[in-house]
Protein backbone atom coordinates (compact mmCIF):
# COMPACT_ATOMS: atom_id res chain seq x y z
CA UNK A 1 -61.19 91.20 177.69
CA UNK A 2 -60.60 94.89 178.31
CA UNK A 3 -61.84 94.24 181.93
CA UNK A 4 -59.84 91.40 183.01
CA UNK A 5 -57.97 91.50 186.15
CA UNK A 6 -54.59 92.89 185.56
CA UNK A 7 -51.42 91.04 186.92
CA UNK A 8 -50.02 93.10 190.26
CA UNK A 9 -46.50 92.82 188.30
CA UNK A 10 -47.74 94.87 185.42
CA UNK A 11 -49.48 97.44 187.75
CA UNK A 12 -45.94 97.63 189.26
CA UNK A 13 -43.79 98.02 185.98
CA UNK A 14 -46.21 101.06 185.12
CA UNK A 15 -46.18 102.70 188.80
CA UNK A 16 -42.06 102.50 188.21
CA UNK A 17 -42.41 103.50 185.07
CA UNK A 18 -41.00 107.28 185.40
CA UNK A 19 -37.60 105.76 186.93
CA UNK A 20 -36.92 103.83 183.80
CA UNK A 21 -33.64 105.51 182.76
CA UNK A 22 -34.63 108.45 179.87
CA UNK A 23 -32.30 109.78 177.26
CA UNK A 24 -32.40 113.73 176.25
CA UNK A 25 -32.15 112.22 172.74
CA UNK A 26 -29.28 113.01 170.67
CA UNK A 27 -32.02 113.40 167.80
CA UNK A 28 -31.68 115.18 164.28
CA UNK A 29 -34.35 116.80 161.90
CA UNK A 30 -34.53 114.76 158.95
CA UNK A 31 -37.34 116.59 157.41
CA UNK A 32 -37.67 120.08 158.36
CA UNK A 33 -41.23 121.11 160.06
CA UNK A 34 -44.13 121.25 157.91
CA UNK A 35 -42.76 120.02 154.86
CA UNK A 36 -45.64 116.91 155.79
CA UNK A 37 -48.87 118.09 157.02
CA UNK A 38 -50.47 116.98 160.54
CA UNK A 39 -51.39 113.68 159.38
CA UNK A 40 -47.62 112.74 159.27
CA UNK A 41 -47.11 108.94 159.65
CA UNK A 42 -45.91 105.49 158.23
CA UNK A 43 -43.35 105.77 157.96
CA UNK A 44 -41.52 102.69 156.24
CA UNK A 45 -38.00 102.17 154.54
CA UNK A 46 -37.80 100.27 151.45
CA UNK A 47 -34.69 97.69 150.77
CA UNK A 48 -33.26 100.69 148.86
CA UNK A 49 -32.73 102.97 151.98
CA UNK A 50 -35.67 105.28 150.78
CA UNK A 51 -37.87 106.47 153.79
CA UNK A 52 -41.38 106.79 152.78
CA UNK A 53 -44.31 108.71 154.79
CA UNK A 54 -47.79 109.74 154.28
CA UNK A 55 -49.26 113.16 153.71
CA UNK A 56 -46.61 115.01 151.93
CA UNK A 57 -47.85 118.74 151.79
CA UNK A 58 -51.12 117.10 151.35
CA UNK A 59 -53.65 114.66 152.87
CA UNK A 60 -53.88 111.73 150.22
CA UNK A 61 -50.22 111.93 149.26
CA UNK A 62 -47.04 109.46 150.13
CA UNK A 63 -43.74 110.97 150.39
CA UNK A 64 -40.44 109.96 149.57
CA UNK A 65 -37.18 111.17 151.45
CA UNK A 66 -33.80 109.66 150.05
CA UNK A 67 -31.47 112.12 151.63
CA UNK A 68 -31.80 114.46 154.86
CA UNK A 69 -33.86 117.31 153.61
CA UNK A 70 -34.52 115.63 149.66
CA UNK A 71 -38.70 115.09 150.26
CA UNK A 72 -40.58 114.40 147.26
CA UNK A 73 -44.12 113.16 146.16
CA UNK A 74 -43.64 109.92 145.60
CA UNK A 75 -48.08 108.83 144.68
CA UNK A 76 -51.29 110.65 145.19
CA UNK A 77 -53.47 108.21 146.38
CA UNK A 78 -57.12 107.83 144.75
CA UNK A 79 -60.04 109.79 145.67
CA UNK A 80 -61.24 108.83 148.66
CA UNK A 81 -58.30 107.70 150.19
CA UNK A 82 -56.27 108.67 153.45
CA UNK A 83 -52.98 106.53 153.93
CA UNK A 84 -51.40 106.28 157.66
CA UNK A 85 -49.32 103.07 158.31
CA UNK A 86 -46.85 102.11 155.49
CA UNK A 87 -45.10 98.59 155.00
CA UNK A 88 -43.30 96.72 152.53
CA UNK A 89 -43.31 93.09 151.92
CA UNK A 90 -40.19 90.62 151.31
CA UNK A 91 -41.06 91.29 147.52
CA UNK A 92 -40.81 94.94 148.11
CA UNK A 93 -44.27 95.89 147.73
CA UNK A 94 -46.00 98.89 149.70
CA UNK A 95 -48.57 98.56 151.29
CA UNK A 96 -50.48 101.25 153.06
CA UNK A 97 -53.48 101.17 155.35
CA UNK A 98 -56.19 103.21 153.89
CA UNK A 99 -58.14 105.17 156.65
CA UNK A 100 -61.20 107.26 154.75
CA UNK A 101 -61.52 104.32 152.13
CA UNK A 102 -61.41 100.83 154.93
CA UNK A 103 -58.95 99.20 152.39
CA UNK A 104 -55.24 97.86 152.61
CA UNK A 105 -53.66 99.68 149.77
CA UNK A 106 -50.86 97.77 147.83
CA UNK A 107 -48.64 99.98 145.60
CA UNK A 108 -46.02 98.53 142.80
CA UNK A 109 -42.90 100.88 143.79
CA UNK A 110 -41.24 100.34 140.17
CA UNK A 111 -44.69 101.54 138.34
CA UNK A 112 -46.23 103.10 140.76
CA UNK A 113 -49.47 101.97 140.05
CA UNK A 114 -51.90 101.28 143.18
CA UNK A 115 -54.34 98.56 144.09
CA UNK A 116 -56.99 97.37 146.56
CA UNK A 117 -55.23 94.48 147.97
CA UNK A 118 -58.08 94.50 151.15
CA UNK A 119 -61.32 96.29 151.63
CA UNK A 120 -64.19 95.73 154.09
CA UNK A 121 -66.54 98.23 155.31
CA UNK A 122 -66.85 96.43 158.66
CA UNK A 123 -63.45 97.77 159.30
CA UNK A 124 -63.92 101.40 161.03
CA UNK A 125 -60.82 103.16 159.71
CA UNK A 126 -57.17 100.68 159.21
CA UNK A 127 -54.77 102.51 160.82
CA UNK A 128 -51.71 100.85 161.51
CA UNK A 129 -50.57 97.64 159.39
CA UNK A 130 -47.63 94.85 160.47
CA UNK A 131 -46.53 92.25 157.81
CA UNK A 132 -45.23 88.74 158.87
CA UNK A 133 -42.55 86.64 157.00
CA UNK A 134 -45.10 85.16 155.47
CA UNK A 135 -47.24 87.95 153.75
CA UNK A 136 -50.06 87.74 156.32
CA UNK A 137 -51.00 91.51 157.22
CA UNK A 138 -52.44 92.48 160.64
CA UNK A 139 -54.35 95.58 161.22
CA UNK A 140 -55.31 97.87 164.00
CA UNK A 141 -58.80 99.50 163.00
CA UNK A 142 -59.49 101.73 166.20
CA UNK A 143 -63.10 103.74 166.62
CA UNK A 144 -61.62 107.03 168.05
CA UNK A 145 -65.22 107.93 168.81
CA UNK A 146 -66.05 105.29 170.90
CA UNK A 147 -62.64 104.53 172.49
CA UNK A 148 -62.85 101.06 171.35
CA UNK A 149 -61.38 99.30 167.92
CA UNK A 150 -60.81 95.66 166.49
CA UNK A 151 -58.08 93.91 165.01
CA UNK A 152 -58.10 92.41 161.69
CA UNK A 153 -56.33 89.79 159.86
CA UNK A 154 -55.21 89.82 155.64
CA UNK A 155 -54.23 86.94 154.38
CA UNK A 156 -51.88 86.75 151.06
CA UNK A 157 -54.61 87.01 148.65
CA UNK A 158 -56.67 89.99 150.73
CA UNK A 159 -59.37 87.90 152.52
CA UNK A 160 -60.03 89.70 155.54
CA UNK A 161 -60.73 88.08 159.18
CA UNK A 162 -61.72 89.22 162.22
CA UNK A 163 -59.42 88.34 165.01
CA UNK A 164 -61.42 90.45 167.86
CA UNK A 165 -63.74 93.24 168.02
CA UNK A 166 -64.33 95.51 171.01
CA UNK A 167 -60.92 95.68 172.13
CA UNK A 168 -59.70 99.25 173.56
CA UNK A 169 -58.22 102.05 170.89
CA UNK A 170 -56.16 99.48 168.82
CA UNK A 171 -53.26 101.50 167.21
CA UNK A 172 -49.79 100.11 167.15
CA UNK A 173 -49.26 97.01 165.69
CA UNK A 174 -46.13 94.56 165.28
CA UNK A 175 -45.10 90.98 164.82
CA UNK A 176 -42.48 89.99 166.98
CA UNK A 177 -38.41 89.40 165.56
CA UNK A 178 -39.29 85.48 166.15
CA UNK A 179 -42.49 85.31 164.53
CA UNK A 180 -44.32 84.00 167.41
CA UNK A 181 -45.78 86.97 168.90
CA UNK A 182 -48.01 89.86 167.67
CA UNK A 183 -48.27 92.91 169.83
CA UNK A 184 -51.23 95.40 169.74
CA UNK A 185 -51.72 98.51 171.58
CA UNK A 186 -54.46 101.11 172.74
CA UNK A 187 -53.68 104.00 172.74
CA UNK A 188 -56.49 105.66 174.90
CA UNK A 189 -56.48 102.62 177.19
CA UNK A 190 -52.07 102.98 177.35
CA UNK A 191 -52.06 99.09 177.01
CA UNK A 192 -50.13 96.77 174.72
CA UNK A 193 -51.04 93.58 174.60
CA UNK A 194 -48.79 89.84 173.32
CA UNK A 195 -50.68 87.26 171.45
CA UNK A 196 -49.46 84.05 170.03
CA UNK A 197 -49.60 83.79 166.58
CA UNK A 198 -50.07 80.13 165.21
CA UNK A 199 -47.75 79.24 162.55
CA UNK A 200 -50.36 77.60 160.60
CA UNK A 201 -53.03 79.80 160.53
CA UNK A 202 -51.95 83.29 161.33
CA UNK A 203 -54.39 83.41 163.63
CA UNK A 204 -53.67 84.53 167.62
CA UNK A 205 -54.40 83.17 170.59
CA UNK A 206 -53.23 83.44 174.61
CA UNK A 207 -53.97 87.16 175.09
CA UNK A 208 -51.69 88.70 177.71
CA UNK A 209 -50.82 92.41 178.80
CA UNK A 210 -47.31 93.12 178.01
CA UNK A 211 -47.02 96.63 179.31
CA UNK A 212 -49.79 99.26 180.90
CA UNK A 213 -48.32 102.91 180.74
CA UNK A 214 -49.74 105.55 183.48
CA UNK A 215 -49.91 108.35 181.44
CA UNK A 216 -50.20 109.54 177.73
CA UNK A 217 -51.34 108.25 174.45
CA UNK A 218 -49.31 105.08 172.31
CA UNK A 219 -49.31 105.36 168.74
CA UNK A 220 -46.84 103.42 166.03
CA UNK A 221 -44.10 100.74 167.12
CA UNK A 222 -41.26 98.96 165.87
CA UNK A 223 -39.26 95.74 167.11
CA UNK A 224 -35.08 95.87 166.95
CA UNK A 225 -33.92 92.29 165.92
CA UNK A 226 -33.45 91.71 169.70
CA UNK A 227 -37.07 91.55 169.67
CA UNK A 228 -37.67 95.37 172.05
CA UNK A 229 -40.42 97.22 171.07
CA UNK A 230 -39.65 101.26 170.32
CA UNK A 231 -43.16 102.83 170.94
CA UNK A 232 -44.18 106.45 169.62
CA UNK A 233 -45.58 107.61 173.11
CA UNK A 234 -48.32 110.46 171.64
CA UNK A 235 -47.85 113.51 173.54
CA UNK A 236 -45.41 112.81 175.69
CA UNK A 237 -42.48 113.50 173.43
CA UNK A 238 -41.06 110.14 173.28
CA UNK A 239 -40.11 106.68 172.35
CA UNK A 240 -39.65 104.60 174.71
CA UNK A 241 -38.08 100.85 173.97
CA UNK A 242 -39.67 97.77 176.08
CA UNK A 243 -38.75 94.53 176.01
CA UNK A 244 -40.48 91.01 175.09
CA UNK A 245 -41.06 90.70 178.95
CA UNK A 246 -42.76 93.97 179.48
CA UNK A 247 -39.58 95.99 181.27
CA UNK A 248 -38.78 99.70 180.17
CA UNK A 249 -35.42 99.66 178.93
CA UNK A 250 -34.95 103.23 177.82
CA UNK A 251 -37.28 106.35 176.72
CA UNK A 252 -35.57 108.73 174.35
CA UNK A 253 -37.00 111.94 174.53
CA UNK A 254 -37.80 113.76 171.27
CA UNK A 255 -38.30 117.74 170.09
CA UNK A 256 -41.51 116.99 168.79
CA UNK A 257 -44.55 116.08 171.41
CA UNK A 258 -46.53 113.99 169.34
CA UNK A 259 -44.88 111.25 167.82
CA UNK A 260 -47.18 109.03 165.40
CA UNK A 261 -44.73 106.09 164.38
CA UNK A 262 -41.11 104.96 164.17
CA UNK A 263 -39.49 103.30 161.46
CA UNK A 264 -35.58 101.90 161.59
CA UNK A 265 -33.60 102.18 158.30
CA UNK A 266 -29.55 103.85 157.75
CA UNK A 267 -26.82 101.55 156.06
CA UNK A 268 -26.69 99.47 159.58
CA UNK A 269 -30.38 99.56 160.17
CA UNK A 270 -29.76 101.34 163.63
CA UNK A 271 -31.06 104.63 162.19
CA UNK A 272 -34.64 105.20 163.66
CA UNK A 273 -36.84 108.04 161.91
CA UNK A 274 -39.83 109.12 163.88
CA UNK A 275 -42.67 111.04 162.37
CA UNK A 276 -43.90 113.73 164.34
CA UNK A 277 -47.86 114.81 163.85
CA UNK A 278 -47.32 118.92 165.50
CA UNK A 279 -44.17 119.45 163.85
CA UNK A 280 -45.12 117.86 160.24
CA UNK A 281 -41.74 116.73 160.17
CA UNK A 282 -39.13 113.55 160.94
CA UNK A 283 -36.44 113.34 164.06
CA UNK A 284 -33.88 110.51 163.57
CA UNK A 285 -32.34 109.18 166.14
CA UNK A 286 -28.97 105.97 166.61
CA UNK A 287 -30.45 102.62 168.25
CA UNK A 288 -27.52 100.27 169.13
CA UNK A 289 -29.28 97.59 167.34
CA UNK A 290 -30.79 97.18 164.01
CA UNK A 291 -34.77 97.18 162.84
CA UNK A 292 -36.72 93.91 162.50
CA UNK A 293 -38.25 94.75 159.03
CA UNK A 294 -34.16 96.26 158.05
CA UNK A 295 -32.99 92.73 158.55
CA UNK A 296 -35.57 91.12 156.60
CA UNK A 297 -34.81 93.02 153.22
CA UNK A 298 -31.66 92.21 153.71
């Protein structure tokens, strides 16, 4: 599908792209820089307010951050085991995509104890994980090697579907603020792409390109409960917020160059935290709307 004919309206969105208004981003350290190691990402906020990311001072490690500058270890995953994207259920269970071990991780945040919810060695390395209403988990599993990557499907009790192999880099993943929509993007490729999600099923259907960027790498992404997409643009030192129809609405320029994922959280849920890989560390930034997942817990 990677080679189908691309709509002349996308391949003018991206050729505008630079004009899209930017903001020199009013953003704040919330972690200080190399408090988490290069592999910084996630990151996640529980219904608590507690801001979670991966690789705290080690590789293998979750942190938790309930305050500006208050990081602690919050698990050391088991051997074997690399976490990157973090998400909680409606229940308020973690659960982490497991890199180095091809396993969704679920973790009991009152105990603390830690289980294979998902594993299949067909999977080349989970990276990123979004959870519908419903407890059905999709996953990007990219092969950085190869430039290509599949996307995966986890259903409640951890069986594990294929939804499509050889797509491009799959990275970002998210299910829309309606429920209807699940968007995937590659981040060598710069594409995101809309599916349909059947209600019944979980499964998705009516592949589309949302949004083709010119330049850069996409990593994490987030939807506001407006339904925009905030997108950690790797390397070029921003997020930058798209709508359901594919039109740049704002990029907000960061510190850090390499941002891995966003996460919204704050007492309004219009607090976004982005982990940065260079700096080891997390920016925050003020949306003027509130997080998809925030709403949910609430």
């Amino acid at each position: 599908m990677n080679n189908m004919r691309l709509n002349p309206r996308y391949l003018i969105a991206a050729a505008l792209f630079a004009s899209a208004p930017c903001t020199i981003a009013q953003t704040k350290d919330y972690v200080a820089d190399n408090v988490f190691t290069q592999g910084i990402e996630g990151p996640a906020v529980d219904a608590q307010g507690n801001l979670y990311a991966v690789s705290f001072g080690k590789d293998g490690t979750i942190g938790v951050i309930d305050e500006k500058d208050n990081a602690q270890l919050f698990v050391t995953l088991p051997e074997g085991s690399t976490g990157n994207g973090i998400r909680f259920d409606r229940d308020g269970f973690m659960y982490v995509a497991d890199y180095s071990g091809h396993n969704v991780l679920k973790i009991d945040p009152k105990t603390k104890a830690i289980f294979v919810h998902a594993h299949s060695e067909k999977m080349n390395q989970p990276n990123d994980i979004a959870i519908a209403k419903s407890g059905v988990i999709y996953a990007s599993d990219p092969n950085w090697k190869e430039s290509t990557g599949n996307l995966w499907k986890v259903a409640t009790d951890g069986t594990v579907t294929l939804l499509e192999a050889n797509m491009g880099t799959t990275n970002g993943v998210e299910v829309s603020t309606d429920e209807k929509h699940l968007y995937v993007n590659e981040s060598v490729q710069r594409n995101v792409w809309k599916y349909d999600i059947d209600k019944t099923t979980g499964a998705v259907k009516n592949k589309r390109l949302l949004i083709q960027f010119p330049d850069h790498g996409l990593d994490g992404m987030r939807c506001d409960v407006d339904g925009n997409l905030y997108i950690a643009r790797y390397a070029a030192g921003e997020v930058t917020v798209v709508s359901p129809h594919g039109t740049v609405i704002e990029r907000i320029k960061l510190k850090g160059q390499k941002p891995t994922n966003v996460a919204f959280g704050g007492v309004d849920g219009k607090t976004v935290y982005v982990t940065l890989q260079e700096r080891g560390a997390i920016e925050t930034f003020r949306s003027e709307r509130a997080g998809r997942e925030w709403q949910l817990q609430q």
